[in-house]
C-alpha atoms as a PDB file:
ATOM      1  CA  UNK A   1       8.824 -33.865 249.150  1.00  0.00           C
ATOM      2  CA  UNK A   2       9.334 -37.360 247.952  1.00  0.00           C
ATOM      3  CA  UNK A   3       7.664 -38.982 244.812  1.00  0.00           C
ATOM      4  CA  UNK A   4       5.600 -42.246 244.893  1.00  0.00           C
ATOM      5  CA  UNK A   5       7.372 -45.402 244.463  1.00  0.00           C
ATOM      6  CA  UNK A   6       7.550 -47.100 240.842  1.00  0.00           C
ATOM      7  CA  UNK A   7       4.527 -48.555 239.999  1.00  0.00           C
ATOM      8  CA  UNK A   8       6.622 -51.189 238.110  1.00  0.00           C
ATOM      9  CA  UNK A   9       9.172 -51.954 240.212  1.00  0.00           C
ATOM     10  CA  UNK A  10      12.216 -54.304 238.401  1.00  0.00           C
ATOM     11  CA  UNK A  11      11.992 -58.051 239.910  1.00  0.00           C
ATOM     12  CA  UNK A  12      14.435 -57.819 242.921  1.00  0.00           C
ATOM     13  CA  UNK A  13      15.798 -54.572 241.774  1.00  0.00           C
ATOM     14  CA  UNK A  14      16.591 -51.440 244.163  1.00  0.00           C
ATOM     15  CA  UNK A  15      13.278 -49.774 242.868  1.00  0.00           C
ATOM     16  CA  UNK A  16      10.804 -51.741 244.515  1.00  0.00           C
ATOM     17  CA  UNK A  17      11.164 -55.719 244.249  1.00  0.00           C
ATOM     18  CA  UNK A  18       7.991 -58.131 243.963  1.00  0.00           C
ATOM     19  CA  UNK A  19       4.873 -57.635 245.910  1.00  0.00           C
ATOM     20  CA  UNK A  20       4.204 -60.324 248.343  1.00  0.00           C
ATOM     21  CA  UNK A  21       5.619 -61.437 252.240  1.00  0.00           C
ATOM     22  CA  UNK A  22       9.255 -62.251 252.855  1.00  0.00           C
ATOM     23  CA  UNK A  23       9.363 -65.804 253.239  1.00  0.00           C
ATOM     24  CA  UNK A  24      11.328 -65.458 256.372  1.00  0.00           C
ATOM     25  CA  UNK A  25       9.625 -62.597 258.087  1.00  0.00           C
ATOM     26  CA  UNK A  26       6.517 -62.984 256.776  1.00  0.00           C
ATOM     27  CA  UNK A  27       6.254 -58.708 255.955  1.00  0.00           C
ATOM     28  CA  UNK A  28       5.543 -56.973 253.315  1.00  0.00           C
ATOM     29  CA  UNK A  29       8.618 -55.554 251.759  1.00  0.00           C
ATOM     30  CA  UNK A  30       8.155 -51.842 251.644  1.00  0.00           C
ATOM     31  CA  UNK A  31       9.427 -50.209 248.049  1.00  0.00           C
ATOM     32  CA  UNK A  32      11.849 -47.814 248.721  1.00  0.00           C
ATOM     33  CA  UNK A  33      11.090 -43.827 248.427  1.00  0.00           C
ATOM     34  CA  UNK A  34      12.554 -42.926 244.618  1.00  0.00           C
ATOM     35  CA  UNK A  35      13.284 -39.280 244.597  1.00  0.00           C
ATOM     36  CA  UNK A  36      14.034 -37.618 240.824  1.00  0.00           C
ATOM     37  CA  UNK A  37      17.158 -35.485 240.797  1.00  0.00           C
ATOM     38  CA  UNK A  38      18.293 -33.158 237.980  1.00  0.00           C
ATOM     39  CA  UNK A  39      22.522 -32.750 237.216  1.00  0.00           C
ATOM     40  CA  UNK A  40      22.490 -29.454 235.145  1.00  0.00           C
ATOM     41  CA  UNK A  41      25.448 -26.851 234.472  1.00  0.00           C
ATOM     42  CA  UNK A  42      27.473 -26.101 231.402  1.00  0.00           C
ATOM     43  CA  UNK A  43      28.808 -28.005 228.343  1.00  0.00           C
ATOM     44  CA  UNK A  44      31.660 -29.807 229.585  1.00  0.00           C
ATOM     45  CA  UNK A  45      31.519 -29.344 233.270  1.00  0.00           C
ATOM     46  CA  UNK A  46      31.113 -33.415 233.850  1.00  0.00           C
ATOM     47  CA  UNK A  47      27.734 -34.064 233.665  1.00  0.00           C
ATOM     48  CA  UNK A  48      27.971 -37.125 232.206  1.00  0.00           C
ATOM     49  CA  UNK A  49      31.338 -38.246 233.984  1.00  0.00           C
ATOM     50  CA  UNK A  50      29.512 -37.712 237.366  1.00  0.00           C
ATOM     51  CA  UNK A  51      26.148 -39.799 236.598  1.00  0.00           C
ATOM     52  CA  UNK A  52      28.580 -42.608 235.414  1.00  0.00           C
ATOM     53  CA  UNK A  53      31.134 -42.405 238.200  1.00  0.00           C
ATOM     54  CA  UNK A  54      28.427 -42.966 240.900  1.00  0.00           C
ATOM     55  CA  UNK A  55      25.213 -45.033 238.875  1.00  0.00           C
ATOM     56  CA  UNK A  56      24.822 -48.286 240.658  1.00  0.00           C
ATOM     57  CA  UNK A  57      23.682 -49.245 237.082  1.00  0.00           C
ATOM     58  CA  UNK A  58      25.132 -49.542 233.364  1.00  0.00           C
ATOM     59  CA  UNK A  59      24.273 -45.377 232.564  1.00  0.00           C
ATOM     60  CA  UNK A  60      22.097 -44.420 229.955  1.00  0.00           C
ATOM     61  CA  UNK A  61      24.132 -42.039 227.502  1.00  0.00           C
ATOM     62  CA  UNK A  62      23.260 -39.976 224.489  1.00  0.00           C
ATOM     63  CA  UNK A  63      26.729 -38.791 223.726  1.00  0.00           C
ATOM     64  CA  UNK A  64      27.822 -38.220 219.983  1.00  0.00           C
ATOM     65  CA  UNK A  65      30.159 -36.620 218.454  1.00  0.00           C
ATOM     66  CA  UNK A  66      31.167 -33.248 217.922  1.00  0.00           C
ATOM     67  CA  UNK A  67      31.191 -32.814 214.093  1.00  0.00           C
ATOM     68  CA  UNK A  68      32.079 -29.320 211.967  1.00  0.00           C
ATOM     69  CA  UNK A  69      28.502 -28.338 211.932  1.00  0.00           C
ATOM     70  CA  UNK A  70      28.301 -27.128 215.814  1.00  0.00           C
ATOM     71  CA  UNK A  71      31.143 -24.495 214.797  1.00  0.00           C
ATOM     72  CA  UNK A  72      30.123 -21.239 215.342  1.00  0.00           C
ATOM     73  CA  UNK A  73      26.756 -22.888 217.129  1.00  0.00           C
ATOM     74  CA  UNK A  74      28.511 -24.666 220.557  1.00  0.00           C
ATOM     75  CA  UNK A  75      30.773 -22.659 221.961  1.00  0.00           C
ATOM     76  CA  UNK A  76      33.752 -24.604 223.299  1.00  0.00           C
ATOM     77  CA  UNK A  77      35.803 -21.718 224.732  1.00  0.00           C
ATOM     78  CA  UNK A  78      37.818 -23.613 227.721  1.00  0.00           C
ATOM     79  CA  UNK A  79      36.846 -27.523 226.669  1.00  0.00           C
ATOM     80  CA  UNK A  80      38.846 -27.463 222.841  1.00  0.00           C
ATOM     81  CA  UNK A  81      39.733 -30.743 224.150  1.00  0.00           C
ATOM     82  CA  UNK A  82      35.776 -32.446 224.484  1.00  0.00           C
ATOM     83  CA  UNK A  83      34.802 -34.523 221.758  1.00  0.00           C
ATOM     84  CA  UNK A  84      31.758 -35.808 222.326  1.00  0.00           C
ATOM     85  CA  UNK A  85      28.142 -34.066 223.923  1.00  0.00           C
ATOM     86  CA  UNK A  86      25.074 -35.149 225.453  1.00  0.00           C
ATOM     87  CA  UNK A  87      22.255 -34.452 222.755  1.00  0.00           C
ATOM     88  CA  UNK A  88      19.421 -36.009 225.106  1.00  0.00           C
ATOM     89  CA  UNK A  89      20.061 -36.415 228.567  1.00  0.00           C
ATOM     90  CA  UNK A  90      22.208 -38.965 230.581  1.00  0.00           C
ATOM     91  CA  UNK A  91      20.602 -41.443 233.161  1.00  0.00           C
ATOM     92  CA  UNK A  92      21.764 -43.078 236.129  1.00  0.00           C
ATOM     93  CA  UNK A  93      20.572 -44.548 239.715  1.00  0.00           C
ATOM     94  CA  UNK A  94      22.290 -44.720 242.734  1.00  0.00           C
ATOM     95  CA  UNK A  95      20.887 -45.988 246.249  1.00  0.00           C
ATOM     96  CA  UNK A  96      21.715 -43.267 248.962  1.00  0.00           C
ATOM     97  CA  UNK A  97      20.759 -45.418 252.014  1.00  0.00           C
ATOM     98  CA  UNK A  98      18.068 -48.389 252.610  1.00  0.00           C
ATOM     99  CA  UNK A  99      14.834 -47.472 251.542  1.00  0.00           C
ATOM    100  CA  UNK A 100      16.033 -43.585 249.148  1.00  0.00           C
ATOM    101  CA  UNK A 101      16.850 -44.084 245.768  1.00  0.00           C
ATOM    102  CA  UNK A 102      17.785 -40.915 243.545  1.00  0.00           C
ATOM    103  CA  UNK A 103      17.084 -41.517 240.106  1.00  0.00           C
ATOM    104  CA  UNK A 104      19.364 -39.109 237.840  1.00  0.00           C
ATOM    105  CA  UNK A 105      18.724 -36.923 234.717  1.00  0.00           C
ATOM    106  CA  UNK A 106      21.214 -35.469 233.245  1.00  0.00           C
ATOM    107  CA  UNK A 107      20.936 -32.459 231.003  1.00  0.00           C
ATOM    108  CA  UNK A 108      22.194 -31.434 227.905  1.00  0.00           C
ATOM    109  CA  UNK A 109      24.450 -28.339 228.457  1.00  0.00           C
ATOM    110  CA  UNK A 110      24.431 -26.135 224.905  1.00  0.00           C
ATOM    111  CA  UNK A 111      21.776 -23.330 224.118  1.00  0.00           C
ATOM    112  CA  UNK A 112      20.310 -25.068 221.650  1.00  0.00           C
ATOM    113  CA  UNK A 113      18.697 -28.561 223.659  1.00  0.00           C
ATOM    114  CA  UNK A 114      17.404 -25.959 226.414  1.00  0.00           C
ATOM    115  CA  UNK A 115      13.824 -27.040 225.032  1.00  0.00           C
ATOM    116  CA  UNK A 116      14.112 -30.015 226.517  1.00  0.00           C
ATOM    117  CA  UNK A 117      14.751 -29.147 230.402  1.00  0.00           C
ATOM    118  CA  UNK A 118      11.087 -28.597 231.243  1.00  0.00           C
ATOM    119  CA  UNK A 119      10.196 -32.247 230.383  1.00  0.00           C
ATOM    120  CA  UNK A 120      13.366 -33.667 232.217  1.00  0.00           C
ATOM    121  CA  UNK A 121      12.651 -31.622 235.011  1.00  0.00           C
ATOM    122  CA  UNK A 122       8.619 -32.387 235.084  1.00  0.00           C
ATOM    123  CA  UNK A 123       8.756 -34.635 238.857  1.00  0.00           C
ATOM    124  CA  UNK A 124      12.025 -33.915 239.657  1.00  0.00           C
ATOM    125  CA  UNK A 125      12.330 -32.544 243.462  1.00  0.00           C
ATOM    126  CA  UNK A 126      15.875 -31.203 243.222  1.00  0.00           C
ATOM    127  CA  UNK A 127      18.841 -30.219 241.346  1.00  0.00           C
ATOM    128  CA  UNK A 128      22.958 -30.122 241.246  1.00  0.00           C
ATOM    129  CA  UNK A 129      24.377 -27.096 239.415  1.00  0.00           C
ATOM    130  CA  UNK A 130      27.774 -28.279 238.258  1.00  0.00           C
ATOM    131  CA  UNK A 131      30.205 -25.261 237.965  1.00  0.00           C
ATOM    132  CA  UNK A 132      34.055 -24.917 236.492  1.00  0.00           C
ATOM    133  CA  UNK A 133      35.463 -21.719 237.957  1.00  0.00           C
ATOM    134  CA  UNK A 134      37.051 -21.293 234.475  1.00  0.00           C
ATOM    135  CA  UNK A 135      33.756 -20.750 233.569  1.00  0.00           C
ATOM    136  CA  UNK A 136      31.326 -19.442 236.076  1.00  0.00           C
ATOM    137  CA  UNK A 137      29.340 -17.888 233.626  1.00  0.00           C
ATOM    138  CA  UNK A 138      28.084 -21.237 232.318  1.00  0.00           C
ATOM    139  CA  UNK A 139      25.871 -21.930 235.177  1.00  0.00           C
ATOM    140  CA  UNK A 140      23.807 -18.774 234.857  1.00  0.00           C
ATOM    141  CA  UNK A 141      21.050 -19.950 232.784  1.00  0.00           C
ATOM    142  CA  UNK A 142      20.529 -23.065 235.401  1.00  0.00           C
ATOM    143  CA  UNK A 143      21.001 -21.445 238.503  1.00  0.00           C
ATOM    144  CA  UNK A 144      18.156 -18.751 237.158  1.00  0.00           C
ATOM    145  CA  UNK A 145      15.783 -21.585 235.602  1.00  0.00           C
ATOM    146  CA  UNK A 146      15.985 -23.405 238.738  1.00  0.00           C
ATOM    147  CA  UNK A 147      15.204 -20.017 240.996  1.00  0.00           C
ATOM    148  CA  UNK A 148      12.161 -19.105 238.652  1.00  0.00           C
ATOM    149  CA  UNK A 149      10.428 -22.516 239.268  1.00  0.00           C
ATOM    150  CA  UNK A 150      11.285 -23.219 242.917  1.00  0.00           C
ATOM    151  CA  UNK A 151      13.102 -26.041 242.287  1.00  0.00           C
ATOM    152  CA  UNK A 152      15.643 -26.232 245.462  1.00  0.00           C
ATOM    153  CA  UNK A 153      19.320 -27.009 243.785  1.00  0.00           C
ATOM    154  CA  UNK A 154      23.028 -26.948 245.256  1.00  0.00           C
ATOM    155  CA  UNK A 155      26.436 -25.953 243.436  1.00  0.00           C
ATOM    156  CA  UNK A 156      28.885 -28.715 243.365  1.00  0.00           C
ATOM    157  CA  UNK A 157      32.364 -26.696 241.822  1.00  0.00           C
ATOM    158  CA  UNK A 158      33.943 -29.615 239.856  1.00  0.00           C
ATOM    159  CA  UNK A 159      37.514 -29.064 240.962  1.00  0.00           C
ATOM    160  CA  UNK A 160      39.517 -29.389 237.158  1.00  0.00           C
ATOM    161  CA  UNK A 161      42.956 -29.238 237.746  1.00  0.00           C
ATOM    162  CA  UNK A 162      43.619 -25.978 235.797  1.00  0.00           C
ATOM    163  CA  UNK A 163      40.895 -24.220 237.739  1.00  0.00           C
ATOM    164  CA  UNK A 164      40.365 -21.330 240.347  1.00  0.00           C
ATOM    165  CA  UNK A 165      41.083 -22.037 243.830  1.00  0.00           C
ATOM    166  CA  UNK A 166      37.689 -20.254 244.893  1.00  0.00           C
ATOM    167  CA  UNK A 167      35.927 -20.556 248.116  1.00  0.00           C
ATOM    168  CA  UNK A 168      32.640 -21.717 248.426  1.00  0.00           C
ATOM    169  CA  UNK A 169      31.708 -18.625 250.133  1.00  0.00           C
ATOM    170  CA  UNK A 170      33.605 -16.153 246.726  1.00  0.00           C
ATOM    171  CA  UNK A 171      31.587 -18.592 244.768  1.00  0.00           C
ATOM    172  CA  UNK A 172      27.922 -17.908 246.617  1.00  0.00           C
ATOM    173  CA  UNK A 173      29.122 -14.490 246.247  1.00  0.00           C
ATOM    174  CA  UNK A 174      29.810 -14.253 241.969  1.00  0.00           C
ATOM    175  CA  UNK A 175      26.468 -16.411 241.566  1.00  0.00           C
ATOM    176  CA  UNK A 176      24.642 -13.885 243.867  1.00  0.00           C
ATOM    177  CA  UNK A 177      23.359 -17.133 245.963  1.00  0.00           C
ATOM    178  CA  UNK A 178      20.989 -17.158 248.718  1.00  0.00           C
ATOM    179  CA  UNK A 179      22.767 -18.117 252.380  1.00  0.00           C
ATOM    180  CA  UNK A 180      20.910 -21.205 252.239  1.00  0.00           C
ATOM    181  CA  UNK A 181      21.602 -22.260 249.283  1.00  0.00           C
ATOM    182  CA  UNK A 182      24.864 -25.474 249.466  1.00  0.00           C
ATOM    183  CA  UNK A 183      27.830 -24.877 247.299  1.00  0.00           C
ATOM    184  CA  UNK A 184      30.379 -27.803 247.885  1.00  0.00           C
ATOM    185  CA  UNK A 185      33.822 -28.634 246.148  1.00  0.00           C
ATOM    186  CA  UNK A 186      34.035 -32.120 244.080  1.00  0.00           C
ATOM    187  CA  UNK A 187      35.632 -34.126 241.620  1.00  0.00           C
ATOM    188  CA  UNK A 188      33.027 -35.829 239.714  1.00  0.00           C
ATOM    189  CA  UNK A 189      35.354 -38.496 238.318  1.00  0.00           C
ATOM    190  CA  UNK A 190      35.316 -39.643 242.324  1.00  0.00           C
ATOM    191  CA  UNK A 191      32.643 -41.481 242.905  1.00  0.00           C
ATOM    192  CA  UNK A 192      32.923 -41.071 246.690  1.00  0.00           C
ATOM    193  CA  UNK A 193      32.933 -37.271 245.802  1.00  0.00           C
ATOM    194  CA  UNK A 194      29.760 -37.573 243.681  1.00  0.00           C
ATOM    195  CA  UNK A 195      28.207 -39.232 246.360  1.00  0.00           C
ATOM    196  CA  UNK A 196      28.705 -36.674 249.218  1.00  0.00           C
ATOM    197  CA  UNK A 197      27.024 -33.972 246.973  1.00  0.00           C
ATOM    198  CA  UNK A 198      23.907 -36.177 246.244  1.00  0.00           C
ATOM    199  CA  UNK A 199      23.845 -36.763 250.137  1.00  0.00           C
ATOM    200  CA  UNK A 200      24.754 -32.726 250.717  1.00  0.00           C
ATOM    201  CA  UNK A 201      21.312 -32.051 248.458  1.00  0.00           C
ATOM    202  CA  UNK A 202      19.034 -35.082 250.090  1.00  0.00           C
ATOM    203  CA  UNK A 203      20.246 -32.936 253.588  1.00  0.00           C
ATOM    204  CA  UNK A 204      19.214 -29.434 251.797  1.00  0.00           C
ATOM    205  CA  UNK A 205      15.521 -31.067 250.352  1.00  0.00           C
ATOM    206  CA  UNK A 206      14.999 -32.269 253.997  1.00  0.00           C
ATOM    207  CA  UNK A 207      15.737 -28.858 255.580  1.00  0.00           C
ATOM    208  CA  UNK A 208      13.366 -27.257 252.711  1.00  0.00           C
ATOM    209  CA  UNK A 209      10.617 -29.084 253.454  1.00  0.00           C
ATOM    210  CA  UNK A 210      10.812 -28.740 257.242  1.00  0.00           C
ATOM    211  CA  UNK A 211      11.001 -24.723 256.869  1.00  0.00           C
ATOM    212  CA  UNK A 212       7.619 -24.820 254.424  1.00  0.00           C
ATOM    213  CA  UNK A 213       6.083 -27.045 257.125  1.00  0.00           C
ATOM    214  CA  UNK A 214       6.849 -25.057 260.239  1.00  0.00           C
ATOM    215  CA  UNK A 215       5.978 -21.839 257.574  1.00  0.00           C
ATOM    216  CA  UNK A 216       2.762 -23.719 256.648  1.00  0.00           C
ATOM    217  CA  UNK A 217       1.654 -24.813 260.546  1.00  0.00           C
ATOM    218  CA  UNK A 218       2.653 -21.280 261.560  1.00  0.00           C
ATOM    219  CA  UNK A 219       0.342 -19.428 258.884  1.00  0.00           C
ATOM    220  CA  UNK A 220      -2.913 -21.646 259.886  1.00  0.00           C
END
């Protein structure tokens, strides 16, 4: 369930550090497990504003902006307001507890850079689904790309101020959800709150890959 540690860990960095003993224990330092984590959803749900509020780093962002030419192409029905969009992907890494680090992709949200989620999510072991119950639609296309390559995922409902006041449950309902499947309430700007949903997914990866092990053990 986990992917190998960086084979070029940063010099003291959270990734991995230098080979070699501590020179006051005298161990080897073991790199710590770096798991790849997709943040997909709409355009304008906060993509970008969660991978910045909780990146223990400077974020990588490929924001420009919006320009006359995406008229009639992006549709911007509920975010007239948003200036600027991710045209690549945004980049982050935050440090969950000693020894798990979740590296974060974030994807573009508009029809036309859908190309480019296979290669962002090529390693990745999970997924958050951001949703805005102004626009519930928005998260279609992720929750069923997700679904159709296995790829276990959570809903975190970014809580806008001018949204529904939906229950997680009325939410798992619209989205036609399985039971297992986590749907928590956030504010992305928070980073505490973008925290508890990375943790919320680490907890859901965990209790995927005990079920296919007991389903595995149980077939043989």
């Amino acid at each position: 369930m986990v992917s190998k540690p960086s084979e070029n860990p940063e010099p003291g960095g959270v990734a991995g550090g230098r080979g070699g003993s501590s020179p006051h224990t005298g161990q080897v330092p073991v790199a710590p497990v770096a798991v790849k984590i997709l943040i997909a959803g709409g355009f304008g749900v906060g993509k970008t504003t969660l991978v910045g509020a909780v990146s223990e780093i400077r974020p990588l962002q490929t924001e420009e902006l919006l320009t006359d030419r995406g008229v009639g192409v992006d549709d911007t029905a509920g975010v007239e307001q948003k200036t600027t969009t991710t045209v690549a992907m945004d980049f982050g890494r935050i440090t969950i507890r000693d020894g798990l680090v979740l590296y974060l992709f974030g994807t573009p949200g508009q029809d036309r850079f859908w190309f480019m989620w296979d290669e962002l999510s090529y390693g990745a072991l999970g997924a958050v689904v951001l949703s805005d119950t102004r626009r519930l639609a928005d998260c279609f296309p992720a929750v069923d790309y997700f679904e159709n390559r296995g790829l276990p995922f959570l809903i975190a409902v970014n809580c806008f101020d001018d949204g529904y006041d939906y229950t997680p449950d009325e939410i798992r309902e619209a989205l036609d959800l399985a039971d297992s499947t986590p749907v928590v309430l956030c504010d992305v700007r928070e980073r505490s709150s973008g925290k508890e949903v990375l943790t919320t997914l680490v907890r859901h990866l965990l209790a995927v890959h005990e079920a296919e092990t007991q389903a595995g053990a149980s077939a043989l």
